[in-house]
Protein backbone atom coordinates (compact mmCIF):
# COMPACT_ATOMS: atom_id res chain seq x y z
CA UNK A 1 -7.20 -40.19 -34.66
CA UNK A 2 -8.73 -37.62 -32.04
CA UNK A 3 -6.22 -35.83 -30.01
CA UNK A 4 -7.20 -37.10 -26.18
CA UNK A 5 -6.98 -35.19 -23.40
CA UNK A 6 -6.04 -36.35 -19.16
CA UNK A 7 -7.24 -33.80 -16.50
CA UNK A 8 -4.20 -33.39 -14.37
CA UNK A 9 -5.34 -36.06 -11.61
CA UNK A 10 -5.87 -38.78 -13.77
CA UNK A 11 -2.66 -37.82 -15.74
CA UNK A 12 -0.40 -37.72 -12.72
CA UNK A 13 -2.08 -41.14 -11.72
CA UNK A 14 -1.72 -43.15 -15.15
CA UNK A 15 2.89 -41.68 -14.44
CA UNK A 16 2.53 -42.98 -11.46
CA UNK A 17 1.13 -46.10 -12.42
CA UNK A 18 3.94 -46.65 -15.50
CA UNK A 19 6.37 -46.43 -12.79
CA UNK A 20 5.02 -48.67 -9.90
CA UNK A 21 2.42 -50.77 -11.21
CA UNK A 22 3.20 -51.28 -15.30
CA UNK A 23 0.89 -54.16 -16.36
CA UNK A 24 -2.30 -51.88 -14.75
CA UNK A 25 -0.49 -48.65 -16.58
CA UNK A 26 -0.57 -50.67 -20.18
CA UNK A 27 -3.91 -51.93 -19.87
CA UNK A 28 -5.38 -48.43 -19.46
CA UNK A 29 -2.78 -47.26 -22.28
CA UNK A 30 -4.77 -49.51 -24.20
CA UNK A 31 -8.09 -48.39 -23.11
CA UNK A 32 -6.84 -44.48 -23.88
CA UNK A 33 -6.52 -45.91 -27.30
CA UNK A 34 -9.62 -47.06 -27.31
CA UNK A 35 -11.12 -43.64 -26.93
CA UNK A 36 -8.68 -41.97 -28.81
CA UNK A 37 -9.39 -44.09 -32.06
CA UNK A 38 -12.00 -42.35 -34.69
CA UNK A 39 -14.65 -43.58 -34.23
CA UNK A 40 -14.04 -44.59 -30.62
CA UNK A 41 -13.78 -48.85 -30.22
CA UNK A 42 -17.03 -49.62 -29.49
CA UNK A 43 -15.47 -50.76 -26.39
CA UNK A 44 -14.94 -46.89 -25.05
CA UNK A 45 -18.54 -46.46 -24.99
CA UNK A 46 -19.91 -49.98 -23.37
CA UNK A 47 -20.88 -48.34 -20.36
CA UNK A 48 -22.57 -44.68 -20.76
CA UNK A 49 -24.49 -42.24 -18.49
CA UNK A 50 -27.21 -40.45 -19.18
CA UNK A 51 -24.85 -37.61 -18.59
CA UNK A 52 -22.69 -38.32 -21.41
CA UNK A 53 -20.02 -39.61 -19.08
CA UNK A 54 -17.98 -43.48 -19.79
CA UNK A 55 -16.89 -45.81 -18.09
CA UNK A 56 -13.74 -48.76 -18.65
CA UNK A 57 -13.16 -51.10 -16.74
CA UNK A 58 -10.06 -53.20 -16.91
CA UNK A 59 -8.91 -55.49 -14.25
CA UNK A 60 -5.19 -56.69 -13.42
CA UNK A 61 -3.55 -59.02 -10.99
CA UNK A 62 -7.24 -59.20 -8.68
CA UNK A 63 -7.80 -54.96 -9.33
CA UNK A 64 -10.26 -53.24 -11.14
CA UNK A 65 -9.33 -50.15 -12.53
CA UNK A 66 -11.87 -47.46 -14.01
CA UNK A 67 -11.30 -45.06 -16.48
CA UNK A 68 -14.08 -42.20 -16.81
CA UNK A 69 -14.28 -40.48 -19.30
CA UNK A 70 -16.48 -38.08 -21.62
CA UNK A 71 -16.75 -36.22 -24.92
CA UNK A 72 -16.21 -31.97 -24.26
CA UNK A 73 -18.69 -29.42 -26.40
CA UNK A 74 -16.21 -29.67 -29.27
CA UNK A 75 -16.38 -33.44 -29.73
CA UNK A 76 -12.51 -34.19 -28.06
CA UNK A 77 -12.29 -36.43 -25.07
CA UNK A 78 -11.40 -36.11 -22.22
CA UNK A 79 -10.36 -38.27 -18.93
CA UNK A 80 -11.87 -37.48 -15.93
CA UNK A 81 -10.92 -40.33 -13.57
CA UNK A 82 -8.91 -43.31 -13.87
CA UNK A 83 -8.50 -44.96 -10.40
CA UNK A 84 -8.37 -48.59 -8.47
CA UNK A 85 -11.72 -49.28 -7.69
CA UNK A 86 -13.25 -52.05 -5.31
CA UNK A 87 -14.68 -55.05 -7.09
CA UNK A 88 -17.25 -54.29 -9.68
């Protein structure tokens, strides 16, 4: 398994979500895991930028919430962004 790394935003977001909003909090849990799994779940990578950058996706209770994410020069990912979006 590769080790995974949150910028501090999106880390202080995904606490705040396991204590206010848990279902949304599990689902992106389970996206992490996604990414973190070697190789990533083919789901991590559905939606990539030319820029190397991914997107998830996962929606809860009528909310979409997007993980970004992308590999650094050493191959580890990293989280950018995870945030409620409006529909997609």
């Amino acid at each position: 398994m590769r080790h995974l790394q949150l910028d501090p935003i999106p880390f202080e977001k995904l606490e705040a979500l396991h204590n206010s909003f848990s279902g949304a909090a599990d689902l992106i849990e389970e996206a992490l895991d996604w990414i973190e799994s070697d190789p990533p779940d083919v789901r991590a990578k559905r939606r990539r930028f030319t820029n190397g950058m991914c997107a998830i996706v996962r929606s809860f209770a009528g909310s979409d919430w997007l993980v970004l994410w992308e590999e650094d020069s050493d191959g580890a990912p990293v989280v950018r962004f995870i945030g409620e979006t409006a529909s997609l």
